[in-house]
C-alpha atoms as a PDB file:
ATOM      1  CA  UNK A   1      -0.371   1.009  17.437  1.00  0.00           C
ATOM      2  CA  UNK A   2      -1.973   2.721  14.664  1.00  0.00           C
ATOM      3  CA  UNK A   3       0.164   2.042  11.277  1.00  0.00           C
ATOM      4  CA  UNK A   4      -2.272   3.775   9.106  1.00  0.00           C
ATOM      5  CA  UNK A   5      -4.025   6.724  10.208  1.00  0.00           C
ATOM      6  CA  UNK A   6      -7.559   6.762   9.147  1.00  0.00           C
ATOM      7  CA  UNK A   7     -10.617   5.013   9.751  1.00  0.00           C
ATOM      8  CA  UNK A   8     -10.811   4.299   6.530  1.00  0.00           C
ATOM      9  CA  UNK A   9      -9.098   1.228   4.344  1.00  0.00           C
ATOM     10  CA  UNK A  10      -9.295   3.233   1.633  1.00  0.00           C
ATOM     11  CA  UNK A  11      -6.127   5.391   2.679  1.00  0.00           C
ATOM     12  CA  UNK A  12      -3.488   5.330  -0.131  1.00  0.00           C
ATOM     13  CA  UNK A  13      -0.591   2.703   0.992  1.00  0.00           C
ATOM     14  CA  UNK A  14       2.481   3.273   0.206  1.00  0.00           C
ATOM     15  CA  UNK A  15       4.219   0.133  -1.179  1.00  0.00           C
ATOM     16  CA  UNK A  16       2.521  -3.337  -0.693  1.00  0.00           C
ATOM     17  CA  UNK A  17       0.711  -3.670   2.518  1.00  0.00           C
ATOM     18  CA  UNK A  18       2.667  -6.048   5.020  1.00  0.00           C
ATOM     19  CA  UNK A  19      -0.417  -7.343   5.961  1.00  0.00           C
ATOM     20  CA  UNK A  20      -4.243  -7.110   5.404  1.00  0.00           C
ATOM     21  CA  UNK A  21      -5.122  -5.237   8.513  1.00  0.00           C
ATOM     22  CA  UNK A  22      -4.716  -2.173  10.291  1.00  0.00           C
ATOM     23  CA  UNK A  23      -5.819  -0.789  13.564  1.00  0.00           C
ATOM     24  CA  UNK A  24      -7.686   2.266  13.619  1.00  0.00           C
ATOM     25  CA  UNK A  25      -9.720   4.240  16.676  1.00  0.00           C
ATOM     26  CA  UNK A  26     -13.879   4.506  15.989  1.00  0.00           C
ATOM     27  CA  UNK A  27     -15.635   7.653  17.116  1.00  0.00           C
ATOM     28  CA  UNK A  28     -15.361   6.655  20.952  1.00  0.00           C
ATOM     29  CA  UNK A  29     -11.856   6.373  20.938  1.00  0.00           C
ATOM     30  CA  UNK A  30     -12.225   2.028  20.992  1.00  0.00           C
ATOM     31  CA  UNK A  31      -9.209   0.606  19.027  1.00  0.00           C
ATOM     32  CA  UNK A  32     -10.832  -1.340  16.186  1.00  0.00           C
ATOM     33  CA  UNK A  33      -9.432  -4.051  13.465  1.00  0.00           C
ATOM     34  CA  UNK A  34     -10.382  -3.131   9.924  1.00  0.00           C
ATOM     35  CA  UNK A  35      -9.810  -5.259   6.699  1.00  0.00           C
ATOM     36  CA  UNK A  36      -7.896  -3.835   3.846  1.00  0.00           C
ATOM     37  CA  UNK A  37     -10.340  -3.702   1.082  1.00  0.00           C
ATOM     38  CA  UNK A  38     -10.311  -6.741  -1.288  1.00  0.00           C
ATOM     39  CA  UNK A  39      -7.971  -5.885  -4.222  1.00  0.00           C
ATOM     40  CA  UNK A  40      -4.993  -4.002  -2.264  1.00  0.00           C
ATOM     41  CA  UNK A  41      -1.569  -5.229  -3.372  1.00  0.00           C
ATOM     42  CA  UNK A  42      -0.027  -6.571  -0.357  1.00  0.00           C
ATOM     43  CA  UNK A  43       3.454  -8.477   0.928  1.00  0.00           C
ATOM     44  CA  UNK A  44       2.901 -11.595   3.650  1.00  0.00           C
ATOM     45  CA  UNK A  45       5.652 -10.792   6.271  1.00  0.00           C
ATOM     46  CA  UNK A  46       6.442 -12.455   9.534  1.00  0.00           C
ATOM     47  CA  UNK A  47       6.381 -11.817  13.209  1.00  0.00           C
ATOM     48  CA  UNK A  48       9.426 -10.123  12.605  1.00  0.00           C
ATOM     49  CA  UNK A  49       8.436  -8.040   9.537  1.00  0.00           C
ATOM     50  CA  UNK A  50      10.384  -9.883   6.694  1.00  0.00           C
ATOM     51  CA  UNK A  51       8.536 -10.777   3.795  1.00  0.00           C
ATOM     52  CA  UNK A  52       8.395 -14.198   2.555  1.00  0.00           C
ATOM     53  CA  UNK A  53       6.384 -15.399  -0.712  1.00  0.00           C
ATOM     54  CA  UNK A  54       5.470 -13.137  -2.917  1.00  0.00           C
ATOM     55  CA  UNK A  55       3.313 -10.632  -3.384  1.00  0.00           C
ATOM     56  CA  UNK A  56      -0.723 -10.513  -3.790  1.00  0.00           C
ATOM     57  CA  UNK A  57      -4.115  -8.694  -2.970  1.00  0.00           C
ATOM     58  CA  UNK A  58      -5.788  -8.592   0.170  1.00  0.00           C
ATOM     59  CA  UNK A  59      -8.978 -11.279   0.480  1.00  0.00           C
ATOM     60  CA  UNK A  60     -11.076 -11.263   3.431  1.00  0.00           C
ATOM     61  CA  UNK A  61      -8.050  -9.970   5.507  1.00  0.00           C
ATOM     62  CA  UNK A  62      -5.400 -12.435   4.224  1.00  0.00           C
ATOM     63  CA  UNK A  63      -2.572 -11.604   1.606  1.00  0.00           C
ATOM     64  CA  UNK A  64      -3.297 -13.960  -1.197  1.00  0.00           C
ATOM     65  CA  UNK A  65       0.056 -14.825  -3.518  1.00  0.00           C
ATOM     66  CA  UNK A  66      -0.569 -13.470  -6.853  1.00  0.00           C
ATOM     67  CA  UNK A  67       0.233 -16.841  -8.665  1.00  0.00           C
ATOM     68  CA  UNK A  68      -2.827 -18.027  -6.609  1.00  0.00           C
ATOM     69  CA  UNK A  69      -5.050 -15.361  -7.912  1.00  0.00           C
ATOM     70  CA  UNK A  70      -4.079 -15.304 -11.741  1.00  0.00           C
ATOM     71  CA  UNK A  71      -6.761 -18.035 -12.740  1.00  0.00           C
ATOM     72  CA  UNK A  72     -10.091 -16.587 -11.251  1.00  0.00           C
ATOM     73  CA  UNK A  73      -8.992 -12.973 -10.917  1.00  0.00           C
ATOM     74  CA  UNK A  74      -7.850 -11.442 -14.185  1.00  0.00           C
ATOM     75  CA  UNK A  75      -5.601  -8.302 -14.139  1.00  0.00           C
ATOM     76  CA  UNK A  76      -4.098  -9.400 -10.530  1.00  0.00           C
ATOM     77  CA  UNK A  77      -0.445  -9.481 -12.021  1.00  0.00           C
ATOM     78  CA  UNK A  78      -1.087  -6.210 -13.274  1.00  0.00           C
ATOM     79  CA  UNK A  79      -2.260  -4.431 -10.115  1.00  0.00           C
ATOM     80  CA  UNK A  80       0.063  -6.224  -7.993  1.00  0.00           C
ATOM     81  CA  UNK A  81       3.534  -5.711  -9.971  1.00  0.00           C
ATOM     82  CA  UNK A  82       2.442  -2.121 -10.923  1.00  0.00           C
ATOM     83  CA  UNK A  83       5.212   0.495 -11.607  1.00  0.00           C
ATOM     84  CA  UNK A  84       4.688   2.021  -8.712  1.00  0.00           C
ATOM     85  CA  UNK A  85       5.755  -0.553  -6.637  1.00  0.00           C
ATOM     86  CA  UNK A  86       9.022  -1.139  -9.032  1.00  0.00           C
ATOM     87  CA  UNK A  87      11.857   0.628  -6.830  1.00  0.00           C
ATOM     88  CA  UNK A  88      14.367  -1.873  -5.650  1.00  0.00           C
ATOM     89  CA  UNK A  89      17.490  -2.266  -7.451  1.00  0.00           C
ATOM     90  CA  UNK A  90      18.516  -4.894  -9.447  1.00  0.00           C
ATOM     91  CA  UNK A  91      19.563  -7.705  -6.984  1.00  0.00           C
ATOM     92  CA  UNK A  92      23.015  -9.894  -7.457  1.00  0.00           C
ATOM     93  CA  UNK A  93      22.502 -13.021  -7.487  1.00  0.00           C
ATOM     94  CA  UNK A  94      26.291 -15.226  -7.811  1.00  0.00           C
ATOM     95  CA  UNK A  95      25.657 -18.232  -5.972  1.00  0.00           C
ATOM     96  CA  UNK A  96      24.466 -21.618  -8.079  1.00  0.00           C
ATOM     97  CA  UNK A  97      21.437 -22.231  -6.967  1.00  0.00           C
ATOM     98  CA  UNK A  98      17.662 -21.837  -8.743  1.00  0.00           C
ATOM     99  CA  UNK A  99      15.869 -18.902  -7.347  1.00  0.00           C
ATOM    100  CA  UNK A 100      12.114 -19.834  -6.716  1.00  0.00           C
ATOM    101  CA  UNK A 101      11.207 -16.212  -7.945  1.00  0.00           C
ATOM    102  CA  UNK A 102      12.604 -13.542 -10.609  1.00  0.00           C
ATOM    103  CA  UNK A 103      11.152 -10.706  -8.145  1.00  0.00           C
ATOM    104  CA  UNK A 104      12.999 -10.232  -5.131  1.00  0.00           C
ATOM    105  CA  UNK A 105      11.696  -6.986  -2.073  1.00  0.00           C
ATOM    106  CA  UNK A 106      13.423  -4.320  -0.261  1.00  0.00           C
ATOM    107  CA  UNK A 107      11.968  -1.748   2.079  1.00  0.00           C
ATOM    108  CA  UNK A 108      12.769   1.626   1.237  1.00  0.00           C
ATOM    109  CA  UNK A 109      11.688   4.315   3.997  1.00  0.00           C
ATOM    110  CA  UNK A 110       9.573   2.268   5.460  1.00  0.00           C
ATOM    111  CA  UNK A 111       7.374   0.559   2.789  1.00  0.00           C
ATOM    112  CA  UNK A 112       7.438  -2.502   0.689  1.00  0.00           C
ATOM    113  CA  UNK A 113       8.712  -2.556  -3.315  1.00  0.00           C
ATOM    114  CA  UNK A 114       9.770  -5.359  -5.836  1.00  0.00           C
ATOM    115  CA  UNK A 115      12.981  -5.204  -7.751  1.00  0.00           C
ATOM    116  CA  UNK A 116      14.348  -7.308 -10.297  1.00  0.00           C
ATOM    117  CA  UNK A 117      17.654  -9.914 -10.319  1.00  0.00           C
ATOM    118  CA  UNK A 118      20.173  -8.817 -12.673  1.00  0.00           C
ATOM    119  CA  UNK A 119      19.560 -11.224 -16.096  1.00  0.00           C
ATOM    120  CA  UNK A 120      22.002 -13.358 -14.988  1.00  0.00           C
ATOM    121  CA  UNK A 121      21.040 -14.900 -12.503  1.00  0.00           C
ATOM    122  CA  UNK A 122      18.882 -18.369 -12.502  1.00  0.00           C
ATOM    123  CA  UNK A 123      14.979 -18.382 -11.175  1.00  0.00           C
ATOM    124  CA  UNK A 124      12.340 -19.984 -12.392  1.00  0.00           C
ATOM    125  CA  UNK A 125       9.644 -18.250 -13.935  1.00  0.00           C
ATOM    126  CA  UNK A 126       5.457 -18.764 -13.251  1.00  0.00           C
ATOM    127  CA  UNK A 127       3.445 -19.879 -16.247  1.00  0.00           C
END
């Protein structure tokens, strides 16, 4: 299945990509496996489709966690926590425990965003 329709990986995502790959058809109709470009903000999800870690940039078709990046690839924070991919809610969070991340996802028709937890709550923050 086709889940962006170009040939091209330069087709505007919207929200983080949930992986670094996509499927398109070449000019004889063959199915083909195409690499994001290097750079494109991305979510790692599982076989079921729920994210886990946070998010990155597509490298050589794997989603690399922005606090991996942040050393040898200045402005990654930036690109990756962009405005445009600000549209959760602010997230609850009541129960004692740390959070391992101040960012938490949602999928809103059909595409991946960051939100924030309320100020509240506890997480530890990346240096």
């Amino acid at each position: 299945m086709t889940t962006r329709a170009s040939l091209s990986s330069r087709v505007p995502l919207r929200g983080y990509a949930p992986s670094c790959h996509y499927t398109c058809r070449d000019r004889l109709g063959q199915r083909k496996r195409k690499n994001y470009f290097y750079g494109t903000p991305c979510l790692n999800t599982d076989k079921l489709g729920n994210p886990f870690g946070t998010a990155g940039i597509c490298k050589n078709g794997r989603c690399i966690e922005h606090d991996d990046l942040e050393v040898a690839h200045t402005g990654a924070t930036r690109k990756v926590f962009s405005s445009k991919y600000h549209k959760c809610q602010l997230k609850q969070h009541l129960t004692k425990n740390i959070l391992s991340d101040c960012l938490h996802y949602c999928r809103r028709s059909g595409a991946w965003y960051y939100g924030l937890y309320k100020d509240y709550s506890i997480c530890q923050v990346s240096v």
